[in-house]
C-alpha atoms as a PDB file:
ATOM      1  CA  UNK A   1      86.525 161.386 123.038  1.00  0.00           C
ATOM      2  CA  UNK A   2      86.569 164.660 121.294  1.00  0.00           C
ATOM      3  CA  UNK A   3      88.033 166.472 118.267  1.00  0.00           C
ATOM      4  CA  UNK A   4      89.842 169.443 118.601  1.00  0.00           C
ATOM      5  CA  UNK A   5      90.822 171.003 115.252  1.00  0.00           C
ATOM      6  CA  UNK A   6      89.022 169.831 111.544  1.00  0.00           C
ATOM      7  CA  UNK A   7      90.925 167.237 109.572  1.00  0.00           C
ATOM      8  CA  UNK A   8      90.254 169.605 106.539  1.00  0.00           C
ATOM      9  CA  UNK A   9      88.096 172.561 105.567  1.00  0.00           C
ATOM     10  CA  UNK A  10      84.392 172.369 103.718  1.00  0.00           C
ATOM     11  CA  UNK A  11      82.747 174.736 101.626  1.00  0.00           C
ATOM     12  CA  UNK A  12      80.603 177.414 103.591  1.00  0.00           C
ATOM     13  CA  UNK A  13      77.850 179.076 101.896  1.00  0.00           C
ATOM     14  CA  UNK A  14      77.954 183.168 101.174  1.00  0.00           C
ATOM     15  CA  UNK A  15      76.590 185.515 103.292  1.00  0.00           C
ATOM     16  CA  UNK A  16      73.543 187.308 101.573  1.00  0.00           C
ATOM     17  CA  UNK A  17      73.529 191.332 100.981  1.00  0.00           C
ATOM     18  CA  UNK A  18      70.834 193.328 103.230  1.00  0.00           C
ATOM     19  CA  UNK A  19      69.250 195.831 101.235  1.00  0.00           C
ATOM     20  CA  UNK A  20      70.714 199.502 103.231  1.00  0.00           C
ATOM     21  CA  UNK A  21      73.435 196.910 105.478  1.00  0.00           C
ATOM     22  CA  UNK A  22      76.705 196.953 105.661  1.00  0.00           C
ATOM     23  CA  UNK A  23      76.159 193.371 106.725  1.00  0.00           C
ATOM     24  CA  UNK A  24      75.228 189.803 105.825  1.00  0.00           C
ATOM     25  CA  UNK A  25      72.653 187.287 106.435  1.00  0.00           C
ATOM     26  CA  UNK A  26      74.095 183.892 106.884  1.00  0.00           C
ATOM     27  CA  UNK A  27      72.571 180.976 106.312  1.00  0.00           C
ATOM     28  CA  UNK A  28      71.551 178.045 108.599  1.00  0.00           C
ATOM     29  CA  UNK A  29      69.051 176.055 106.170  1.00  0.00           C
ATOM     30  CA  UNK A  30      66.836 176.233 102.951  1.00  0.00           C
ATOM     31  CA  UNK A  31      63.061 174.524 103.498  1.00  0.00           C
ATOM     32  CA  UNK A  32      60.886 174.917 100.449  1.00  0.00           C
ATOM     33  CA  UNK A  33      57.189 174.709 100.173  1.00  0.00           C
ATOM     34  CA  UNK A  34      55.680 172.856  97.558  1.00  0.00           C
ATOM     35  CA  UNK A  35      52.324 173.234  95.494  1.00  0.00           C
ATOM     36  CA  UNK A  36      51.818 176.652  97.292  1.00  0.00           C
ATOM     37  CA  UNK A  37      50.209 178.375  93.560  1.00  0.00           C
ATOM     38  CA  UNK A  38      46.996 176.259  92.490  1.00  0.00           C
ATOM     39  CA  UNK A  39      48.196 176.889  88.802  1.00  0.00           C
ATOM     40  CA  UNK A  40      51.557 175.595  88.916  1.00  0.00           C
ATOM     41  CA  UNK A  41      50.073 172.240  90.824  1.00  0.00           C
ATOM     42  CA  UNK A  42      47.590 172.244  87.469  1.00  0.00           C
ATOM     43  CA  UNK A  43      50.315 172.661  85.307  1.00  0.00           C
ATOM     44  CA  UNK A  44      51.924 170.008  86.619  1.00  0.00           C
ATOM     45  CA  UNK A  45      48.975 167.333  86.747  1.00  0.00           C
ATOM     46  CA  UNK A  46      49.155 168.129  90.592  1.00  0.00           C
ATOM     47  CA  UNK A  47      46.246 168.596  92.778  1.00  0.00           C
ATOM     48  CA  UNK A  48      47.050 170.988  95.678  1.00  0.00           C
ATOM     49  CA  UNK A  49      46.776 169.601  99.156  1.00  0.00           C
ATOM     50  CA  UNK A  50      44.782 172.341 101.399  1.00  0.00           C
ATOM     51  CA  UNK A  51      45.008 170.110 104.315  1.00  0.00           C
ATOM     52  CA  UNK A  52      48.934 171.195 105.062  1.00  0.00           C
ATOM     53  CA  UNK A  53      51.770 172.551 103.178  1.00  0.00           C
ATOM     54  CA  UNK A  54      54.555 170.122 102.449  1.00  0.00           C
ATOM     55  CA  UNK A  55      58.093 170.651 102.302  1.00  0.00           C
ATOM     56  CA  UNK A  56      61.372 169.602 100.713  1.00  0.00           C
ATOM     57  CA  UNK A  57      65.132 170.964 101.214  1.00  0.00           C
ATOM     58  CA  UNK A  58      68.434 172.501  99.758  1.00  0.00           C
ATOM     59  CA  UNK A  59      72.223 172.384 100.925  1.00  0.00           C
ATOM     60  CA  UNK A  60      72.931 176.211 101.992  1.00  0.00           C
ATOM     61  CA  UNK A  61      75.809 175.518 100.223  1.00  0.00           C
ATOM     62  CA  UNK A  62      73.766 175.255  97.070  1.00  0.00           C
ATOM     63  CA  UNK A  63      72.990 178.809  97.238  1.00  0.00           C
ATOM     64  CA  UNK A  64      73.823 181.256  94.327  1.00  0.00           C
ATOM     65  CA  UNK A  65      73.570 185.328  94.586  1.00  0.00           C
ATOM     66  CA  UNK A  66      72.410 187.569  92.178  1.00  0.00           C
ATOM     67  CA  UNK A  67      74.077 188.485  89.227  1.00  0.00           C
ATOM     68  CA  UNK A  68      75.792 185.250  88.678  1.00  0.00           C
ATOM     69  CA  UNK A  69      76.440 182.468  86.895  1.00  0.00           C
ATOM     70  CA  UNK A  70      75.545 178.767  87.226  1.00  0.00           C
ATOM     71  CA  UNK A  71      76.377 175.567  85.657  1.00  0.00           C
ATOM     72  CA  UNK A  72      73.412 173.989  83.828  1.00  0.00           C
ATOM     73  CA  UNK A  73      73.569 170.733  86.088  1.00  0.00           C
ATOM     74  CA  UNK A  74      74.574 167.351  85.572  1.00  0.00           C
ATOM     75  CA  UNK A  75      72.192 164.345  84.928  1.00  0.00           C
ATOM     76  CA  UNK A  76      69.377 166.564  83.449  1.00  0.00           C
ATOM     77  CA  UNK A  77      68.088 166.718  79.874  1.00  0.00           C
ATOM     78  CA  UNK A  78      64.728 169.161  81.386  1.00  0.00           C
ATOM     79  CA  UNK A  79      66.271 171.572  83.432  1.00  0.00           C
ATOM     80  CA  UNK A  80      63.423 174.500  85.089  1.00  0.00           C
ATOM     81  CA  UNK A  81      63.118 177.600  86.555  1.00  0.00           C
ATOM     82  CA  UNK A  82      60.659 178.674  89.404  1.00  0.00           C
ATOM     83  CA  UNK A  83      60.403 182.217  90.764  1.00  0.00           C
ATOM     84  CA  UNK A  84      59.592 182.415  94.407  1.00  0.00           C
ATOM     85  CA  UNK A  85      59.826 184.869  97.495  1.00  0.00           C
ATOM     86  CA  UNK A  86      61.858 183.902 100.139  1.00  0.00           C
ATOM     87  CA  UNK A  87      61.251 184.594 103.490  1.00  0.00           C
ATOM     88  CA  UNK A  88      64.155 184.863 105.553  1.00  0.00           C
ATOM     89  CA  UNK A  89      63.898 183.967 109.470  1.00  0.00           C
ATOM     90  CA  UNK A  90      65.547 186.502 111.954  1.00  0.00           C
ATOM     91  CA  UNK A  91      64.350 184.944 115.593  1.00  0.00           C
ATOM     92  CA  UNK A  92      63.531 181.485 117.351  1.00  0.00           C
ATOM     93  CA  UNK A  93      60.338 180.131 116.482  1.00  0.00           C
ATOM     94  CA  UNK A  94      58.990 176.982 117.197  1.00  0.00           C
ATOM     95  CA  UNK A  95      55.390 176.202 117.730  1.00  0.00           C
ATOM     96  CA  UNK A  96      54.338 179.732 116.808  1.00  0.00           C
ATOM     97  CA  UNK A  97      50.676 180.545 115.967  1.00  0.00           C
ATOM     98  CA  UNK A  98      50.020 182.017 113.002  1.00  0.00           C
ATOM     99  CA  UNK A  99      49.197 185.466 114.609  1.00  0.00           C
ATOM    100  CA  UNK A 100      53.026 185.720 116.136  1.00  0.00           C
ATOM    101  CA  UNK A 101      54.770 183.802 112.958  1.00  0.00           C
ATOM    102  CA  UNK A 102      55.958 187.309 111.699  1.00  0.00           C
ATOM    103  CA  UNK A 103      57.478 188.257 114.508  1.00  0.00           C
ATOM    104  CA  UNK A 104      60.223 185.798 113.305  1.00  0.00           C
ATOM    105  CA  UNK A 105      60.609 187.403 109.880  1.00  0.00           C
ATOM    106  CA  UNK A 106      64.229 189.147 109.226  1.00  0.00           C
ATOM    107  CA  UNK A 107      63.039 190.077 105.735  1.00  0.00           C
ATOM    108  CA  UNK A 108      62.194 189.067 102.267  1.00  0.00           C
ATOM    109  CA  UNK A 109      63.868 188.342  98.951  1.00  0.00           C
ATOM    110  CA  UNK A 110      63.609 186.959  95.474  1.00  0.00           C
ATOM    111  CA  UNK A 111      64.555 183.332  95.159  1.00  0.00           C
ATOM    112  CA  UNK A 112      64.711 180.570  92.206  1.00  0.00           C
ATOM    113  CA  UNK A 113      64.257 177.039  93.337  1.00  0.00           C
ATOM    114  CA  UNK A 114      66.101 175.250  89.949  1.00  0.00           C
ATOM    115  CA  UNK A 115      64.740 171.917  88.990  1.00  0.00           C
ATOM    116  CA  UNK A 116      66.005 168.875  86.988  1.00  0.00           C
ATOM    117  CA  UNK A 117      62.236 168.543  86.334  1.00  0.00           C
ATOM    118  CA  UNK A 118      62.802 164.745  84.466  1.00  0.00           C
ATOM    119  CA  UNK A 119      64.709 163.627  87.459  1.00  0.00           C
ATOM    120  CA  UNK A 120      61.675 164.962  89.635  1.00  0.00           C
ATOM    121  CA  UNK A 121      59.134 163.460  87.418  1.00  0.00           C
ATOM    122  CA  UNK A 122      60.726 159.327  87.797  1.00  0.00           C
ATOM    123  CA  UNK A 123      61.136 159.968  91.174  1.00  0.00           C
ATOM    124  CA  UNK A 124      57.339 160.861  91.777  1.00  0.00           C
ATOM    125  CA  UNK A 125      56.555 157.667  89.427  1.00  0.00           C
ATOM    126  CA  UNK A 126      58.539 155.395  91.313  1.00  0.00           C
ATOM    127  CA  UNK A 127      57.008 157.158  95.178  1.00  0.00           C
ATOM    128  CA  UNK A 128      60.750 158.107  95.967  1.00  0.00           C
ATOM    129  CA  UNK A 129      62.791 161.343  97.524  1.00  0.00           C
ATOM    130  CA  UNK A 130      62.782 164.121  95.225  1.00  0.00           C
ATOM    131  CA  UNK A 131      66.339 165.069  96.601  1.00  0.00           C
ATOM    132  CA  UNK A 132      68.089 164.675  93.261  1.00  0.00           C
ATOM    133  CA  UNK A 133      65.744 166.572  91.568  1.00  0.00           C
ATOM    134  CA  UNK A 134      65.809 169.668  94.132  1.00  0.00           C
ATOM    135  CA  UNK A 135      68.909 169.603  96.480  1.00  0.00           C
ATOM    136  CA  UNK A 136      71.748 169.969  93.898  1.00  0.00           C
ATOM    137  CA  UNK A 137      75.061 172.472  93.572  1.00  0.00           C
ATOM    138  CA  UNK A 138      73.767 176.448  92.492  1.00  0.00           C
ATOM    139  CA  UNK A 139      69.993 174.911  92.757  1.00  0.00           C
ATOM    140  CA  UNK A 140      68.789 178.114  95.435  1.00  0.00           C
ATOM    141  CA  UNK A 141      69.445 181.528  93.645  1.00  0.00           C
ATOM    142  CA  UNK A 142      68.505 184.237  95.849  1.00  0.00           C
ATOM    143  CA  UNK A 143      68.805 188.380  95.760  1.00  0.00           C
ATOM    144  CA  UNK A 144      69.483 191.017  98.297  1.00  0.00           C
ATOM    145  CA  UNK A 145      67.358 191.045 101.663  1.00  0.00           C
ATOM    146  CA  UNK A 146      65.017 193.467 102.030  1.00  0.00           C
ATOM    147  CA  UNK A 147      64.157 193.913 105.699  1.00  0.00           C
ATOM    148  CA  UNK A 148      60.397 193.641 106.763  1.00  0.00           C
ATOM    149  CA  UNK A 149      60.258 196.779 108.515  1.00  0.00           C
ATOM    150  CA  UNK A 150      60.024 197.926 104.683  1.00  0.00           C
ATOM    151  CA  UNK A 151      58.249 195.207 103.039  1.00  0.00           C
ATOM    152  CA  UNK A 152      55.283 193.728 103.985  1.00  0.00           C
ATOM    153  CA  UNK A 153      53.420 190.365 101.193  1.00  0.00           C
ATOM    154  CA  UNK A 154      50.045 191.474 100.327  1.00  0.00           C
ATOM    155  CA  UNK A 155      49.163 191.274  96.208  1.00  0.00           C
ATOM    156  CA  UNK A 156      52.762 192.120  95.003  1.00  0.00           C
ATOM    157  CA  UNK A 157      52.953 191.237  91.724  1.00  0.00           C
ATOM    158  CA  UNK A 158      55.992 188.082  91.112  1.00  0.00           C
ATOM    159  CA  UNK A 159      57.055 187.478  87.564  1.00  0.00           C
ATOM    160  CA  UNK A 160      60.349 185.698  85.640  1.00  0.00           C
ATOM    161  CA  UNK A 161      61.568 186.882  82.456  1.00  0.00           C
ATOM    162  CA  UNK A 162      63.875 184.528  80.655  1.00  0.00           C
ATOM    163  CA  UNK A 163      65.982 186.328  77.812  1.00  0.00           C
ATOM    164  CA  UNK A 164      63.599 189.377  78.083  1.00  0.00           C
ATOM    165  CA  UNK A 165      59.948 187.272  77.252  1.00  0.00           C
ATOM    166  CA  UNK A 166      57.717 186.676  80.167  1.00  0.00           C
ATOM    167  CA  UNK A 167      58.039 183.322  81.296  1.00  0.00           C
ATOM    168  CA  UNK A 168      56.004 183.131  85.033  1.00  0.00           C
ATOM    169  CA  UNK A 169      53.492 185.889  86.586  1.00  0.00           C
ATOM    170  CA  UNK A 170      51.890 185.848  88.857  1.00  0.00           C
ATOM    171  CA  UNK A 171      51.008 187.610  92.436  1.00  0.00           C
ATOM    172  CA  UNK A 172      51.719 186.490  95.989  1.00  0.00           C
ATOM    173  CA  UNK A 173      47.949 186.549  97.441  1.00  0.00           C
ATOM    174  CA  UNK A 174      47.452 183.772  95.039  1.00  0.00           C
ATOM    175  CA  UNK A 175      49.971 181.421  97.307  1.00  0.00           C
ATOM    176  CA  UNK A 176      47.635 178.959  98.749  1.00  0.00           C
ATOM    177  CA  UNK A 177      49.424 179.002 102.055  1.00  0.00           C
ATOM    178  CA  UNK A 178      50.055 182.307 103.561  1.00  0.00           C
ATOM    179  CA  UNK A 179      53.339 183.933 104.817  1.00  0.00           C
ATOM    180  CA  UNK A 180      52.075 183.623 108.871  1.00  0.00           C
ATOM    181  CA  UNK A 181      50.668 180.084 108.013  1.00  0.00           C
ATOM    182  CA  UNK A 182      53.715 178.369 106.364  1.00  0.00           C
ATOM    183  CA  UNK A 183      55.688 179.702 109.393  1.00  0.00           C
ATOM    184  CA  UNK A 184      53.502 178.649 112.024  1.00  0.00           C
ATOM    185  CA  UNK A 185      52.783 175.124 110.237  1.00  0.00           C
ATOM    186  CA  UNK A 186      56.792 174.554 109.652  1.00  0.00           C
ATOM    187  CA  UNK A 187      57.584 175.667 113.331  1.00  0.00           C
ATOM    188  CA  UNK A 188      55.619 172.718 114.706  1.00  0.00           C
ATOM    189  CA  UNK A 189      58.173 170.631 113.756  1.00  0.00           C
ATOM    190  CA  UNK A 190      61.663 172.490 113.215  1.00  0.00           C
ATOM    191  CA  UNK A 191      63.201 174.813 115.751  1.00  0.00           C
ATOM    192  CA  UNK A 192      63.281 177.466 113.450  1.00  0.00           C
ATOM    193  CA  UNK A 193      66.474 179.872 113.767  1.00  0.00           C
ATOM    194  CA  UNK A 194      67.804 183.058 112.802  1.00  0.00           C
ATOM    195  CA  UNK A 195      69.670 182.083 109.303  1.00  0.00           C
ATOM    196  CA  UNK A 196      66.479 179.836 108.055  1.00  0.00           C
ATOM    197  CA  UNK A 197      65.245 180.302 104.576  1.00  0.00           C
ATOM    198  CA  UNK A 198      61.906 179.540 103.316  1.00  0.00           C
ATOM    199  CA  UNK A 199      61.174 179.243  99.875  1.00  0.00           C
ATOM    200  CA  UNK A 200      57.524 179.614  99.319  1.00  0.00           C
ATOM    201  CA  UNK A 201      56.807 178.290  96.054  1.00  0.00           C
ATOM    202  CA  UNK A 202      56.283 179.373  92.908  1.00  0.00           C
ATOM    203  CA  UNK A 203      53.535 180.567  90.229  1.00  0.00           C
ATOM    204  CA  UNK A 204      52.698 178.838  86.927  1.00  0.00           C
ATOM    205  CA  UNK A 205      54.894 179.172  83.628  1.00  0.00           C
ATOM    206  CA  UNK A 206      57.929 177.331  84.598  1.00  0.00           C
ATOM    207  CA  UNK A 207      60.102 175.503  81.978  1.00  0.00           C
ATOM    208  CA  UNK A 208      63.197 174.296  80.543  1.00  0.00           C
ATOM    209  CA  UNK A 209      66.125 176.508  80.683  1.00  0.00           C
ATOM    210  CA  UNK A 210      69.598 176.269  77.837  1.00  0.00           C
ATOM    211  CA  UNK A 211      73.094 177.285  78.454  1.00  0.00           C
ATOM    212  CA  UNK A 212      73.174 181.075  77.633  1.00  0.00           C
ATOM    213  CA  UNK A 213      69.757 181.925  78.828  1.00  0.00           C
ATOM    214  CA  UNK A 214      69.870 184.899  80.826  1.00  0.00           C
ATOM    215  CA  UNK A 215      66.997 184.647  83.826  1.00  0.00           C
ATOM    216  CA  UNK A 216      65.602 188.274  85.286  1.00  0.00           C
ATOM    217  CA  UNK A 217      62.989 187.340  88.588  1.00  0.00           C
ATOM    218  CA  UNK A 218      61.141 190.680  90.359  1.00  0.00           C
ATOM    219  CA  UNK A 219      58.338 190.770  93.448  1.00  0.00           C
ATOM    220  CA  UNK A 220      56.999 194.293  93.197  1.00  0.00           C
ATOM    221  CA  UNK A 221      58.684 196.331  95.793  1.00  0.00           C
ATOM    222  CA  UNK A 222      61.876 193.828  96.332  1.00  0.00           C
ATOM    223  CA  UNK A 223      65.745 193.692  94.621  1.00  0.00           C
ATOM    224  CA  UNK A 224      65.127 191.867  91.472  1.00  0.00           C
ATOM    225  CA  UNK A 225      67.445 189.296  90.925  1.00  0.00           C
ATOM    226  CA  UNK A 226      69.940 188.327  87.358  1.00  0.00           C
ATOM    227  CA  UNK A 227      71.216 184.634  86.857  1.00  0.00           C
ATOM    228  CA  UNK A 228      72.736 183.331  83.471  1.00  0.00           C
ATOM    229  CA  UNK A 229      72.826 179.991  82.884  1.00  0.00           C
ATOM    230  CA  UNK A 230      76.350 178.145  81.742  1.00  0.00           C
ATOM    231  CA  UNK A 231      77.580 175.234  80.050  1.00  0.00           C
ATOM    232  CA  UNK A 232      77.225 171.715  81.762  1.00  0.00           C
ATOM    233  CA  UNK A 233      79.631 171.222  84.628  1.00  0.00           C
END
């Protein structure tokens, strides 16, 4: 038995701008690394695991572009920012070393991963899925694309400015797990594909966010990206 038309149409997520492009990246799936800054794990009374990076997820359809606006969220009374570059995946990989991993790399761009940081917290306590805490509507906010041919992670500097005062800082050879690394690791168990995002974690500083804060993220040498936050949905 087969289907041959859908009963009724879903929402699609938006195709993200490429830096000199006419045009855009579409999007497959969002994996995030967590604990990849010592500092932030401290911050957090976390320890950071330097056995192997773990990961968690987002809908693609949770992703926002810059220079818009999103809904502080439902069901959170501790609502965070986290600044992160996001590696976007432009070719198969799966089982990849770490010497080949970026040969897979389309490009790079500035990412948020939004948290409801109390719903994150009793889910830890009670050993469960952090899904509600991570994989929500407008929860991904990401900039332009900046191919790699013209960007390459070394010591770039990452930073957040919320309403204009410095809120994270930080720079991207402090990750604990490299670029090549987090590909090669994730590739032994996803098929990574063209339209993959990676999300690889963010420096310390985070914090609670209010409707009408206006949220500026920059990696040295990338598009920054401009989110405001607005009333509850």
């Amino acid at each position: 038995m087969s289907a041959s038309r859908p009963l009724f149409s879903v929402p699609s997520a938006p195709l993200i701008p490429i830096v000199g492009a006419e045009e855009g990246f579409p999007i497959h799936r969002i994996f995030c690394v967590g604990r990849n800054y010592a500092a932030h794990a401290a911050e957090l009374g976390n320890t950071v695991d330097r056995v192997a990076p773990f990961y968690f997820t987002k809908p693609p359809t949770g992703l926002v572009l810059d220079g818009g606006s999103i809904a502080y969220p439902p069901g959170t009374e501790d609502y965070h920012h986290e600044i992160e570059l996001v590696i976007a995946i432009g070719a198969p990989a799966f089982r990849v070393s770490a010497e080949d991993a970026l040969k897979a790399v389309f490009g790079y761009a500035v990412g948020l991963d939004m948290t409801r940081r109390d719903l994150q917290n009793a889910m830890k306590e009670k050993q469960r899925p952090w899904d509600i805490a991570k994989a929500f509507e407008e929860s991904a906010v990401i900039g332009p694309i900046t191919p790699a041919a013209d960007f390459a992670p070394a010591g770039q500097r990452i930073s957040l400015r919320v309403n204009d005062a410095l809120r994270q800082e930080g720079h991207l050879n402090e990750m604990v797990w490299s670029v090549p690394e987090m590909i090669s690791h994730l590739s032994r168990y996803y098929h990574l594909t063209p339209g993959d995002l990676i999300y690889t974690g963010t420096p310390s500083g985070v914090g609670a966010l209010q409707p009408g804060d206006r949220l500026v993220g920059a990696v040295d040498g990338l598009s920054p990206i401009t989110v405001t936050i607005g009333p509850a949905g």
